[in-house]
Protein backbone atom coordinates (compact mmCIF):
# COMPACT_ATOMS: atom_id res chain seq x y z
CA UNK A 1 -20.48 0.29 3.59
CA UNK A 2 -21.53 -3.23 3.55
CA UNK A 3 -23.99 -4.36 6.19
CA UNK A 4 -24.32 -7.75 8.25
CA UNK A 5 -27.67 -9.40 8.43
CA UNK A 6 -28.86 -11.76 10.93
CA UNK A 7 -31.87 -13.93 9.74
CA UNK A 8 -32.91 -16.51 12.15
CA UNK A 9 -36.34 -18.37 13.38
CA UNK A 10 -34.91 -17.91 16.51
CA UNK A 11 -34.82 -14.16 17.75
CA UNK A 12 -32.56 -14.85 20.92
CA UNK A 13 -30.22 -17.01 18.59
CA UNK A 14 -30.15 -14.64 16.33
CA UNK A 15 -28.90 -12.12 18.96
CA UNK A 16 -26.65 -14.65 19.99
CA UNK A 17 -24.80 -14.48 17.15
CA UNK A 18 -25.39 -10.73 16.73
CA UNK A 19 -23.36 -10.24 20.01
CA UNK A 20 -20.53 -12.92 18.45
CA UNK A 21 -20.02 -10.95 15.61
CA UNK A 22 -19.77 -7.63 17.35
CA UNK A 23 -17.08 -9.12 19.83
CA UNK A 24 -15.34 -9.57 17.02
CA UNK A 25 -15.35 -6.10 16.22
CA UNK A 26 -17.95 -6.66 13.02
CA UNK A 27 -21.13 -4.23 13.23
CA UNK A 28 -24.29 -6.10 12.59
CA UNK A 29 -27.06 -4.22 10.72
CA UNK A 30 -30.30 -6.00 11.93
CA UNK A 31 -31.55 -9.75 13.12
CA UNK A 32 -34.61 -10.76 11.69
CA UNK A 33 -36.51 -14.03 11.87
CA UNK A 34 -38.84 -14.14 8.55
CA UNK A 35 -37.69 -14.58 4.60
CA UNK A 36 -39.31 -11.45 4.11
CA UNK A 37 -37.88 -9.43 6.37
CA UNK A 38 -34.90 -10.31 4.96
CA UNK A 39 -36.17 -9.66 1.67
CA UNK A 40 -37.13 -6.20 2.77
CA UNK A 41 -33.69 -5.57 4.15
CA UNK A 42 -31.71 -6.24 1.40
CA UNK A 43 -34.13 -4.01 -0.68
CA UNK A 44 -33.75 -1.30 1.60
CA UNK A 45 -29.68 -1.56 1.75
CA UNK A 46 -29.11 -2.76 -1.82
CA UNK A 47 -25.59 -1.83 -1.57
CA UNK A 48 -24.79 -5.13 -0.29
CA UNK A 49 -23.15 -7.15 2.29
CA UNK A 50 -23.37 -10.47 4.22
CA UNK A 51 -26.91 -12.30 5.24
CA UNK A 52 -25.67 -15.10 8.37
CA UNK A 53 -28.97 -17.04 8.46
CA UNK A 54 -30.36 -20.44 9.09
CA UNK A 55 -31.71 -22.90 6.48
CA UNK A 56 -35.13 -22.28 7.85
CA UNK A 57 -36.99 -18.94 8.24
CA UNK A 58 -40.59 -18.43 10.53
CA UNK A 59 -42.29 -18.20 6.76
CA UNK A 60 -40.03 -20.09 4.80
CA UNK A 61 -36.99 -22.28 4.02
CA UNK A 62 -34.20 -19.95 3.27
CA UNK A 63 -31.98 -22.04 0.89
CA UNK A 64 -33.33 -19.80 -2.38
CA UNK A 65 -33.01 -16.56 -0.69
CA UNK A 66 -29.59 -16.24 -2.41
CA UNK A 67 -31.14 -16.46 -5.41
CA UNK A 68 -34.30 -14.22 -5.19
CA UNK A 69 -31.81 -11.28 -2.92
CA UNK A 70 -29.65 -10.92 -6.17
CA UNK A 71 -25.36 -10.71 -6.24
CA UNK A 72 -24.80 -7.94 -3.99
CA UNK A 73 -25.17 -9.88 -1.11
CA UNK A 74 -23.56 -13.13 0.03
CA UNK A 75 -25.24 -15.72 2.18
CA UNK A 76 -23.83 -17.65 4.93
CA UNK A 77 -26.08 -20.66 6.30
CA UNK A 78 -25.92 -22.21 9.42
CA UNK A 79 -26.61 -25.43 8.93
CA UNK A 80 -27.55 -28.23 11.85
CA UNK A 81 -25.03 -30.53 11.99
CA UNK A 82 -27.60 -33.49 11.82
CA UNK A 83 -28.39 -32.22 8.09
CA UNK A 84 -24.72 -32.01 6.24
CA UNK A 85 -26.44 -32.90 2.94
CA UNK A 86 -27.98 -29.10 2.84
CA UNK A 87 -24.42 -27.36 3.25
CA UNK A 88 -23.76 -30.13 -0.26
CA UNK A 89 -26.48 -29.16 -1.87
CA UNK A 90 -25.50 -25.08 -1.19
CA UNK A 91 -23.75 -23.08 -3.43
CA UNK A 92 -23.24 -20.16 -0.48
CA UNK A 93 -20.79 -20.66 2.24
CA UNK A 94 -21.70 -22.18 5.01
CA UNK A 95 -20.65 -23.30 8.51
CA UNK A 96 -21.96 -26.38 10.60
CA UNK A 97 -23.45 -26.11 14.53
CA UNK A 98 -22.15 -26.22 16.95
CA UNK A 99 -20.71 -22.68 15.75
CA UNK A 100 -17.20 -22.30 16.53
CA UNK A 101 -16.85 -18.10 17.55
CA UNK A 102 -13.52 -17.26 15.28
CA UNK A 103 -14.68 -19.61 12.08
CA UNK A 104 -17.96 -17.30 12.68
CA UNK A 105 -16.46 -14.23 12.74
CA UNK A 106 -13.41 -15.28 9.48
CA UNK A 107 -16.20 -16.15 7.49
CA UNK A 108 -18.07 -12.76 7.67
CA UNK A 109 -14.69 -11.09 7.64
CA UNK A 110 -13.83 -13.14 4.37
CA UNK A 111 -16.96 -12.27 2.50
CA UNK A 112 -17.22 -8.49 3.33
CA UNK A 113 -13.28 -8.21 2.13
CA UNK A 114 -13.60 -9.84 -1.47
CA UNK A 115 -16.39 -7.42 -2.35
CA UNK A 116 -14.49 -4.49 -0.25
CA UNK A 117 -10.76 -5.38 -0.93
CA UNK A 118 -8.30 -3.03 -3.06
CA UNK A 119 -6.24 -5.47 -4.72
CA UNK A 120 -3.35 -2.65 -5.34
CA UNK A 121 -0.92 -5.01 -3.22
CA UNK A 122 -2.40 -8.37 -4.37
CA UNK A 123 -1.73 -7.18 -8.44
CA UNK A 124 2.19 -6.03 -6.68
CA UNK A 125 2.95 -9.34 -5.34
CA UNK A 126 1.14 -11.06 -8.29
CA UNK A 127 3.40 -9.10 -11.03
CA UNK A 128 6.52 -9.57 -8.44
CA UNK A 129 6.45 -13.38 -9.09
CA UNK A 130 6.65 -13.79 -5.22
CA UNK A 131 3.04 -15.42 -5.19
CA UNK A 132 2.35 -18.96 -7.00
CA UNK A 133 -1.08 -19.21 -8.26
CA UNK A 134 -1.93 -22.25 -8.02
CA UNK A 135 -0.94 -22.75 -4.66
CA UNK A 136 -2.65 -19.80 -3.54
CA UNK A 137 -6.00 -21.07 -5.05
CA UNK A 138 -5.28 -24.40 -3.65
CA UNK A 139 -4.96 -23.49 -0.03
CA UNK A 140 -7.51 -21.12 -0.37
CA UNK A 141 -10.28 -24.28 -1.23
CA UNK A 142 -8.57 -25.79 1.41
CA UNK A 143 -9.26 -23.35 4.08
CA UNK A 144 -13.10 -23.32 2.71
CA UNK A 145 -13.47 -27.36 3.01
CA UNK A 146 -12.34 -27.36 6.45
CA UNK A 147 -13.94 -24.13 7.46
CA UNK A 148 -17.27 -24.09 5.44
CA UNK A 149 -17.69 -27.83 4.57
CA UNK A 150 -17.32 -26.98 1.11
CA UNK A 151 -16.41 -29.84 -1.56
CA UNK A 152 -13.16 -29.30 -3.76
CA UNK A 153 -15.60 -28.49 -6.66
CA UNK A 154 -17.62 -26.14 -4.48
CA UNK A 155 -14.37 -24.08 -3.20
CA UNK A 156 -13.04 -24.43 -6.63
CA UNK A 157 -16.87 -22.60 -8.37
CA UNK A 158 -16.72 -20.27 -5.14
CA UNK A 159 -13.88 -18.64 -5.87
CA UNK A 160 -14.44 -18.64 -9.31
CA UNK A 161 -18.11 -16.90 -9.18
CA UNK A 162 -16.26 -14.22 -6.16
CA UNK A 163 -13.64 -13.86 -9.41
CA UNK A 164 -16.50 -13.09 -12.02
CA UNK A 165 -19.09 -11.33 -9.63
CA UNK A 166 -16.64 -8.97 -7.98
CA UNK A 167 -14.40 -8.18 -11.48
CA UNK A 168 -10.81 -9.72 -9.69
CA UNK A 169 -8.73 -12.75 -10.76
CA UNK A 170 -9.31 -15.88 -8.99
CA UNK A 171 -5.45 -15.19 -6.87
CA UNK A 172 -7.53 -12.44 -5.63
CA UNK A 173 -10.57 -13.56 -4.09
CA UNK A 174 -8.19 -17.20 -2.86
CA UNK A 175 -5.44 -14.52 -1.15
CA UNK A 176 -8.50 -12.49 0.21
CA UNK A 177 -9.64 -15.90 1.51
CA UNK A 178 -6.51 -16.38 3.41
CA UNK A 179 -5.54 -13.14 4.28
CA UNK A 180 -2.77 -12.46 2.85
């Protein structure tokens, strides 16, 4: 079972968007407003899951948290929408304030599936010739630009690192993506 992780200086904020995810049916695992509770967190549940946090902690800045937490979970950063040069600089998904409630809640959705996802039905459709690859993949980076503020080469390496971290082909993770 992967858990949900909310990690923001601000602990009514962070509730905030505690009680947006559950309305959405998502169960959050705990809201924290330090780096190292986070750190603790995610050494207590090391099975993974999905850390929604700001770029900026009570005792630290957050943006290398992805890389100190490890691969089994992924981060999505709220990030001010006076500062769009830290969601370029990310490698992690991310979503700019003002927070719009169902981009919230498809993000979190999308990264819990491509670690959770049985790709039985993906691999049928995919050996059926009804899917075309490239097309897939194509509006999957779409749906991250205009949904994560992601560059084409940062939808292009996100889907590609999903492909290598979770062991499925790139169609995968992009149809995972879209929901298909």
């Amino acid at each position: 079972m992967s858990s949900i992780l909310i990690a923001n200086s601000n602990a009514d904020y962070a509730k905030k968007i505690a009680a947006v995810l559950h309305s959405g049916g998502l169960n959050v695992s705990g809201v924290c407003t330090a780096g190292s509770q986070v750190l603790d967190f995610t050494n207590r549940h090391y099975h993974g899951g999905v850390v929604v946090c700001s770029s900026r902690l009570m005792d630290m800045t957050a943006l290398d948290l992805p890389k100190v937490v490890g691969s089994n979970y992924d981060f999505l950063f709220i990030v001010k929408s006076q500062q769009p040069d830290i969601a370029d600089s990310l490698s992690c998904v991310s979503i700019m304030q003002p927070i719009n409630r169902m981009s919230l809640i498809s993000s979190v959705n999308m990264l819990l599936s491509i670690a959770d996802y049985s790709s039985l039905t993906i691999k049928k459709k995919i050996a059926s010739g009804i899917l075309d690859e490239k097309q897939i993949i194509e509006q999957a980076k779409n749906v991250l630009i205009e949904r994560n503020n992601f560059t084409e080469p940062q939808a292009y390496r996100f889907i590609q690192k999903r492909s290598m971290d979770t062991s499925k082909k790139m169609i995968e993770v992009a149809m995972i993506i879209l929901n298909l």
